[in-house]
C-alpha atoms as a PDB file:
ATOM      1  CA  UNK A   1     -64.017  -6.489 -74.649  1.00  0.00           C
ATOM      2  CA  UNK A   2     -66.891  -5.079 -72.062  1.00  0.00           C
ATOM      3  CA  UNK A   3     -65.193  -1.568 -72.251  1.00  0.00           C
ATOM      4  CA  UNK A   4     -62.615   0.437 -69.923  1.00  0.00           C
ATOM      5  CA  UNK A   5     -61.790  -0.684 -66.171  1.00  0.00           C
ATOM      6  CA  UNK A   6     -64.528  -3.527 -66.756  1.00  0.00           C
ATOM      7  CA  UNK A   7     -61.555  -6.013 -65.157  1.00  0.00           C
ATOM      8  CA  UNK A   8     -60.659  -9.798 -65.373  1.00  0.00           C
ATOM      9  CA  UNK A   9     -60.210 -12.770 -63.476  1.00  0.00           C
ATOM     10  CA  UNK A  10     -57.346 -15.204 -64.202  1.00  0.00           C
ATOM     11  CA  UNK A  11     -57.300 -18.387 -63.314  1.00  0.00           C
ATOM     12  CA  UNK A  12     -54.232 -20.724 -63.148  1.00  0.00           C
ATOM     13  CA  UNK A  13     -52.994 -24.441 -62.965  1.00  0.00           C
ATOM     14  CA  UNK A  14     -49.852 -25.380 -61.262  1.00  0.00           C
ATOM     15  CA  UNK A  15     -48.484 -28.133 -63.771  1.00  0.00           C
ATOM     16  CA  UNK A  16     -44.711 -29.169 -65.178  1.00  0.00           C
ATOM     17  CA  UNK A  17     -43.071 -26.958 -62.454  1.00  0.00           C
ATOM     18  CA  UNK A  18     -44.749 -23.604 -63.187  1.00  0.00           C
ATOM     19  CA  UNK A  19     -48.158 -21.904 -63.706  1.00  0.00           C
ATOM     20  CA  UNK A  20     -50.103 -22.112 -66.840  1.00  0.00           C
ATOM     21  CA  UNK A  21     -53.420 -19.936 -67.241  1.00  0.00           C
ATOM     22  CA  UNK A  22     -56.286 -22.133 -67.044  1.00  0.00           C
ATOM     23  CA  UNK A  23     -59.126 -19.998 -67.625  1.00  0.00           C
ATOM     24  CA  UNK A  24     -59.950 -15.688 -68.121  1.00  0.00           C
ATOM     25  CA  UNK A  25     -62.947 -13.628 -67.841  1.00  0.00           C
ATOM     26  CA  UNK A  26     -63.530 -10.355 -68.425  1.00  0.00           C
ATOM     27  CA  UNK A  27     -66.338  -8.362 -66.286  1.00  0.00           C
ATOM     28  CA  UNK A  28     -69.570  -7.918 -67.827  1.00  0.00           C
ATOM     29  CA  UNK A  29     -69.436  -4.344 -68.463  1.00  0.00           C
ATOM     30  CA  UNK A  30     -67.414  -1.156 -68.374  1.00  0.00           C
ATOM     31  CA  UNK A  31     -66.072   0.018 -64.714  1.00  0.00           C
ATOM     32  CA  UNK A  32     -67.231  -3.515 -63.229  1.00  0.00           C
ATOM     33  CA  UNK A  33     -63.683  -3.768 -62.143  1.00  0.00           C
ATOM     34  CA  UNK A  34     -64.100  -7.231 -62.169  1.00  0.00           C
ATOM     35  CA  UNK A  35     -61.257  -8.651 -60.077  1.00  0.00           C
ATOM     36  CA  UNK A  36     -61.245  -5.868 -57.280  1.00  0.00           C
ATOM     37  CA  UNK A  37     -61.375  -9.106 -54.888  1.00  0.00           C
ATOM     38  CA  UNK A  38     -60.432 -12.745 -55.577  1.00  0.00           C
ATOM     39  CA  UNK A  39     -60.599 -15.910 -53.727  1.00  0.00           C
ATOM     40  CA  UNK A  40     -60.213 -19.825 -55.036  1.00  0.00           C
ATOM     41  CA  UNK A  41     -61.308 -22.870 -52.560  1.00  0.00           C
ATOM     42  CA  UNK A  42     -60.944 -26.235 -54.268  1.00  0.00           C
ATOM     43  CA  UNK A  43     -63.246 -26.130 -57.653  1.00  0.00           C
ATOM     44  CA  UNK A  44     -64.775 -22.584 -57.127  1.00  0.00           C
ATOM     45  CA  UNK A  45     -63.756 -19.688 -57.380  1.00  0.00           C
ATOM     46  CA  UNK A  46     -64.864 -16.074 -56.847  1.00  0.00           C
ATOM     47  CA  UNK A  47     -64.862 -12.417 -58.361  1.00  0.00           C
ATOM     48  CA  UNK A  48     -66.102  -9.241 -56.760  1.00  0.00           C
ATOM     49  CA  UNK A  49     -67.017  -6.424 -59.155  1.00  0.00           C
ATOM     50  CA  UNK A  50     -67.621  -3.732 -56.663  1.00  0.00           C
ATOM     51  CA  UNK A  51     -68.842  -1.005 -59.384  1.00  0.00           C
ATOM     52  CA  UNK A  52     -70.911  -3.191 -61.010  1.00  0.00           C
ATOM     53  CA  UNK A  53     -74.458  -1.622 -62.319  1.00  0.00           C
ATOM     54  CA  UNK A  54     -76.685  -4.716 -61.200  1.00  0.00           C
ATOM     55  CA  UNK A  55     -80.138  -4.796 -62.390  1.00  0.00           C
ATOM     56  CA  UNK A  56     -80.333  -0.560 -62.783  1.00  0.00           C
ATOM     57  CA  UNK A  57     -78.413  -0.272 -59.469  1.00  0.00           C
ATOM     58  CA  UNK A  58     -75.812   1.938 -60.207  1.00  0.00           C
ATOM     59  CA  UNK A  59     -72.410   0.792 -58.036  1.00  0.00           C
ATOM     60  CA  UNK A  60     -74.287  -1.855 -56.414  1.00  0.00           C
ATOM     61  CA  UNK A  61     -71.697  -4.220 -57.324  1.00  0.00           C
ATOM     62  CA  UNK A  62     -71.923  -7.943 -58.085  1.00  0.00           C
ATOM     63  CA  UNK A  63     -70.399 -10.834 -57.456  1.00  0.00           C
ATOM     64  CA  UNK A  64     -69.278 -13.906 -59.910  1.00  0.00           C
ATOM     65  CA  UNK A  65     -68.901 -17.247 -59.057  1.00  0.00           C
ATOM     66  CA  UNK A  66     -67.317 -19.661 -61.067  1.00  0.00           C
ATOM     67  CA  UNK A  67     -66.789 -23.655 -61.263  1.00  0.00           C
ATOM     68  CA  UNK A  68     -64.906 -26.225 -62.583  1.00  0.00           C
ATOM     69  CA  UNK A  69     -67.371 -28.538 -64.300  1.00  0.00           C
ATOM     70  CA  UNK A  70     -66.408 -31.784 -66.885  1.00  0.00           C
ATOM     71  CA  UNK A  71     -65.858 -30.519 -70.263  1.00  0.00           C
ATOM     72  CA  UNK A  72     -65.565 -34.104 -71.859  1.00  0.00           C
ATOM     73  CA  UNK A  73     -62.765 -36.121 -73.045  1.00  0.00           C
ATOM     74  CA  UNK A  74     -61.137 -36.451 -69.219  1.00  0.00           C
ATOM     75  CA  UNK A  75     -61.144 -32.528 -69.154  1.00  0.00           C
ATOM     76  CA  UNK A  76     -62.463 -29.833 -67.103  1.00  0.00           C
ATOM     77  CA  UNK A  77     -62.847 -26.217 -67.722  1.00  0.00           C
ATOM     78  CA  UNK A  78     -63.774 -23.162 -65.362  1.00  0.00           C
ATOM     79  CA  UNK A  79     -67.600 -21.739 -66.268  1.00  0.00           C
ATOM     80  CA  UNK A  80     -69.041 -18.594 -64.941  1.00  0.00           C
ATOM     81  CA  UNK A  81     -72.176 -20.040 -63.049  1.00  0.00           C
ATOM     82  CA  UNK A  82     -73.049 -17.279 -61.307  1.00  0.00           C
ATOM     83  CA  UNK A  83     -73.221 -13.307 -61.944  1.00  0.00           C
ATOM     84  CA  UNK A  84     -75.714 -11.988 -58.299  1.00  0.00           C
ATOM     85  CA  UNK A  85     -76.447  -9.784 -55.875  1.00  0.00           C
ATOM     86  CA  UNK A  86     -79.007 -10.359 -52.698  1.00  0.00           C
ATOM     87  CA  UNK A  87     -82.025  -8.727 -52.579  1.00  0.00           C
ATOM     88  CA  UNK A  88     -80.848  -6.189 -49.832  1.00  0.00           C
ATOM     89  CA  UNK A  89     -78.028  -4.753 -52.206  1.00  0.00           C
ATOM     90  CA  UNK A  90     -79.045  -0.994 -53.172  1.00  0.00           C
ATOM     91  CA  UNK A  91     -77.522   2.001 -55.203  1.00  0.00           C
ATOM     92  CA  UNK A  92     -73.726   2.412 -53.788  1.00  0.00           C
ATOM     93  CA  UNK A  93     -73.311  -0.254 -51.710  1.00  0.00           C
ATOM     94  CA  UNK A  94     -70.926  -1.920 -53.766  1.00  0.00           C
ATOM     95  CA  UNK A  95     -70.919  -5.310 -52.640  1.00  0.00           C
ATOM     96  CA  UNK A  96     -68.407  -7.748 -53.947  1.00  0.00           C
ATOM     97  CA  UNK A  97     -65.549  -5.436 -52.518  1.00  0.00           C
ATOM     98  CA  UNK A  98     -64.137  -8.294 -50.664  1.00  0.00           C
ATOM     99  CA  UNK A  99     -64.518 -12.093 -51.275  1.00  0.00           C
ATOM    100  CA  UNK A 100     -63.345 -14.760 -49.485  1.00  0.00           C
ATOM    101  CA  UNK A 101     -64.410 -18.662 -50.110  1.00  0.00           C
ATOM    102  CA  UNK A 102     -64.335 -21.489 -47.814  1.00  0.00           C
ATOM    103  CA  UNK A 103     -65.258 -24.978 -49.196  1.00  0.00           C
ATOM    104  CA  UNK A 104     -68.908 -24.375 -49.337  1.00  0.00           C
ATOM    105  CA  UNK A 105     -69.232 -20.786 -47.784  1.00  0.00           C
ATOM    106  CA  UNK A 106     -68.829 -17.830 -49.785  1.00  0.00           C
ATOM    107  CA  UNK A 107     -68.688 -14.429 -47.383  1.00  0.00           C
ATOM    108  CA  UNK A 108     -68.787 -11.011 -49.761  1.00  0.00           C
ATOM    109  CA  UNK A 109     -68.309  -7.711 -47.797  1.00  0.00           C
ATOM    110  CA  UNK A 110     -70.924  -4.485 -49.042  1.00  0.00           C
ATOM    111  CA  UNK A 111     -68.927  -1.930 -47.170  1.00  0.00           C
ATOM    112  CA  UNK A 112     -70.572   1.022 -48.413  1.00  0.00           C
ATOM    113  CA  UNK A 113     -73.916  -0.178 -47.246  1.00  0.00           C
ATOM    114  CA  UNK A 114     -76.354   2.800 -45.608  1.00  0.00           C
ATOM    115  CA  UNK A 115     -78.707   0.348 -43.595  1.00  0.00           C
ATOM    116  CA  UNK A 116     -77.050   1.231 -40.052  1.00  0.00           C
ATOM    117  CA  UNK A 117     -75.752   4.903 -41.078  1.00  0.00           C
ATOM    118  CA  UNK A 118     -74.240   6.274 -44.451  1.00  0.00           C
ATOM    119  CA  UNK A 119     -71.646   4.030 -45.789  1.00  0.00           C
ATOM    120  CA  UNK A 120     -71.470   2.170 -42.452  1.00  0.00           C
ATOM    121  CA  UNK A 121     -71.514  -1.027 -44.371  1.00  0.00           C
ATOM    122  CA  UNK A 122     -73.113  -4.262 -44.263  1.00  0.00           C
ATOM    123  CA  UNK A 123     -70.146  -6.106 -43.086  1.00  0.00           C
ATOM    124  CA  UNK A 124     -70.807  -9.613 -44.396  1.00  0.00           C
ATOM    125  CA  UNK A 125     -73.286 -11.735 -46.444  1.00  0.00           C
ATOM    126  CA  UNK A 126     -72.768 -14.986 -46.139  1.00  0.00           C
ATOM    127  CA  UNK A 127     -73.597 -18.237 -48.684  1.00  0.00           C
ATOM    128  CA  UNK A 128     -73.760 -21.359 -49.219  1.00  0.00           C
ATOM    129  CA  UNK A 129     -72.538 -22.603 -52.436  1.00  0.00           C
ATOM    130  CA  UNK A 130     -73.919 -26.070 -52.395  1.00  0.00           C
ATOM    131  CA  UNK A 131     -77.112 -24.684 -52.888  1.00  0.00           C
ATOM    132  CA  UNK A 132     -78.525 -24.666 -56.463  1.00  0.00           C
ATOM    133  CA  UNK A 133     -79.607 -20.954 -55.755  1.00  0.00           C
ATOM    134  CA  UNK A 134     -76.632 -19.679 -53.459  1.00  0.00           C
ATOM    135  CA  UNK A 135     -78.723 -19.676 -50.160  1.00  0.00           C
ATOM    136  CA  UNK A 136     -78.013 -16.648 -48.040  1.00  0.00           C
ATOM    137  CA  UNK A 137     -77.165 -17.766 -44.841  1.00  0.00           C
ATOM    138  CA  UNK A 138     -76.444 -14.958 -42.526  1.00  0.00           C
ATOM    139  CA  UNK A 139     -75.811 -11.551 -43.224  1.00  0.00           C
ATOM    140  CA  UNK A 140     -75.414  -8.456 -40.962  1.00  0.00           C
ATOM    141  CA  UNK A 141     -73.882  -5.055 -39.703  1.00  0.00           C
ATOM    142  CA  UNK A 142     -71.279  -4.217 -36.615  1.00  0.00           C
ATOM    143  CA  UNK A 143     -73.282  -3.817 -33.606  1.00  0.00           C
ATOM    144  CA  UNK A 144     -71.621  -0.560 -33.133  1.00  0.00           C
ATOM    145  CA  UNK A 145     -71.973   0.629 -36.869  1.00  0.00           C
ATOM    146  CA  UNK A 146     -71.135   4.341 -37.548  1.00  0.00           C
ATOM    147  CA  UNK A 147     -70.841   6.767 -40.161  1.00  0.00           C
ATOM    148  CA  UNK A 148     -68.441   6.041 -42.582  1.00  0.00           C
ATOM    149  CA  UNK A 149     -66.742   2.766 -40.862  1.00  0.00           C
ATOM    150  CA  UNK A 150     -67.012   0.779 -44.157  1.00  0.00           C
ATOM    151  CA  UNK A 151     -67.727  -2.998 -42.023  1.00  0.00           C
ATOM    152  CA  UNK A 152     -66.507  -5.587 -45.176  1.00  0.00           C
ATOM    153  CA  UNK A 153     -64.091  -3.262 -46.801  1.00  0.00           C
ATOM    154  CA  UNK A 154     -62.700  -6.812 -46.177  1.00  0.00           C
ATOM    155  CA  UNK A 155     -63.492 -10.400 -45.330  1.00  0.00           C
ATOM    156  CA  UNK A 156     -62.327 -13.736 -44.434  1.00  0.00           C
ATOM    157  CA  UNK A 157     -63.691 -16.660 -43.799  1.00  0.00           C
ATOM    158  CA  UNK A 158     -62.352 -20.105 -42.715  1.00  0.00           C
ATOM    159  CA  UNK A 159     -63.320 -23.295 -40.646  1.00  0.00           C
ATOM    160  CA  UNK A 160     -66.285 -21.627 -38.718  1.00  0.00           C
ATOM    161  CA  UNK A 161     -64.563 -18.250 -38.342  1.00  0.00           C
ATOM    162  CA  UNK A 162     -65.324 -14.749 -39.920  1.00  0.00           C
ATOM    163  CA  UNK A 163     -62.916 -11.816 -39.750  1.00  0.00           C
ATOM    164  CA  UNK A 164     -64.546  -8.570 -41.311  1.00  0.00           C
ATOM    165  CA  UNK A 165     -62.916  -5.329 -41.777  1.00  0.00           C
ATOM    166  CA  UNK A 166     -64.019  -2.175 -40.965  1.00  0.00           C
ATOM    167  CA  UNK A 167     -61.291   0.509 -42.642  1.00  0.00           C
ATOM    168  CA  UNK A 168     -62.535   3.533 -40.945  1.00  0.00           C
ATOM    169  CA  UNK A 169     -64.132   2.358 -37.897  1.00  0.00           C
ATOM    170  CA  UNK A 170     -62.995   5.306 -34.984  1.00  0.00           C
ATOM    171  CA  UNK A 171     -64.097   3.364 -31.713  1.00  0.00           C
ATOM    172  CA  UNK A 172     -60.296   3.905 -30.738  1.00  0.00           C
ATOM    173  CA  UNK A 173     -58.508   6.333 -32.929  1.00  0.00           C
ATOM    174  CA  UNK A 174     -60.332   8.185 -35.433  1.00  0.00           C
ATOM    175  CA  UNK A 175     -60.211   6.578 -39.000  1.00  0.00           C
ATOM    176  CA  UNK A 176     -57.927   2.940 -37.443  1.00  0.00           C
ATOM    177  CA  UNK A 177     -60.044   1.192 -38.690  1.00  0.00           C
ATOM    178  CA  UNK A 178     -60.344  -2.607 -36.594  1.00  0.00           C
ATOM    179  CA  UNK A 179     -61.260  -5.858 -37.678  1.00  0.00           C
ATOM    180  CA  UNK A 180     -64.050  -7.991 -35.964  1.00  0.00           C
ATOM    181  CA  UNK A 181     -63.987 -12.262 -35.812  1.00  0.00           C
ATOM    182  CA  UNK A 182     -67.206 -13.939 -35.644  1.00  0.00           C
ATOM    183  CA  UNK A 183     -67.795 -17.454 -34.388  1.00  0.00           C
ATOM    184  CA  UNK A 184     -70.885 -19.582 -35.963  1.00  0.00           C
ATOM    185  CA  UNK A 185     -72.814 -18.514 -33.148  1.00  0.00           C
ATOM    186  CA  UNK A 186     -72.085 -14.644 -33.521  1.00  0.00           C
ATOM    187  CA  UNK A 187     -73.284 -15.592 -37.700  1.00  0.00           C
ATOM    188  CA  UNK A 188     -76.333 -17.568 -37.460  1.00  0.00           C
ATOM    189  CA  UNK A 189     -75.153 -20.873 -38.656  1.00  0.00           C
ATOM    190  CA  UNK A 190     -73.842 -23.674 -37.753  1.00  0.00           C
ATOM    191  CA  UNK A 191     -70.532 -25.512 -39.210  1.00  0.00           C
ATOM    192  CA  UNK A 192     -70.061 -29.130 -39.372  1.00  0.00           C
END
């Protein structure tokens, strides 16, 4: 037990006509919130814990990646191979608010990021997981980023497409909030 609101993540097999839980973990210390944000893409699968205290950063949030890797005897099990954030991540941010993984590409939204303005966000950060050392691939901001517009309060990513949230982003209404899609050009990387 890592202490209150530290969260889980659940993970579970569709076998004999139902779900059976293949695998828990529990964040890595108290108000992680581990779980916050979950996504699954073949043998990986993804945590955010957007109040994480990474490395002295307090709410900087983190991110946990796990795999399915050969346990021996014709079985595999679901390891934690990852607990991160990027270099970039400060105080607050709290990245690993949104998660989304496809195949190889891992996109994680920071959308209290101050970069552009004060919790403006830093939309997307994007990896790839095929990497021994998650290689960060792209990252960045809206091009319009404002004051409080949160850009990846959620993300999505899928077959050389991003959508990113911005909650509060007020270039129509004040406070709609709108959602921005990204080709591999827009990202800086290319999809095969």
């Amino acid at each position: 037990d890592a202490g209150n609101n530290a969260g889980a993540a659940h993970l579970y097999k569709w076998y004999n006509q139902c779900w059976h839980l293949d695998g828990t973990f529990l964040g890595h210390a108290a108000d992680d919130r581990l779980g916050s944000d979950v996504a699954i893409s073949g043998d990986r699968a993804v945590a955010g814990s957007p109040r994480a205290d990474f490395n002295g950063l307090n709410n900087s949030g983190a991110v946990t990646l796990y795999e399915m890797v050969p346990a021996g005897g014709g079985s595999d099990n679901w390891t934690e191979t990852e607990h991160f954030i990027p270099t970039a991540v400060l105080s607050g941010d709290r990245f690993g608010t949104s998660v989304d993984l496809d195949g190889d590409l891992l996109a994680v939204g920071a959308p209290r990021d101050d970069n552009e303005a004060n919790n403006a966000g830093l939309g997307y950060f994007l990896f790839d997981c095929s990497t021994p050392s998650l290689e960060c691939v792209a990252e960045g901001a809206a091009c319009d980023a404002n004051v409080q517009d949160r850009f990846g309060f959620d993300v999505a990513v899928s077959g050389g497409l991003a959508a990113i949230g911005a909650e509060r982003d007020d270039n129509i209404f004040e406070g709609a909030g709108s959602v921005y899609v990204l080709g591999s050009e827009d990202l800086g990387f290319e999809c095969d």
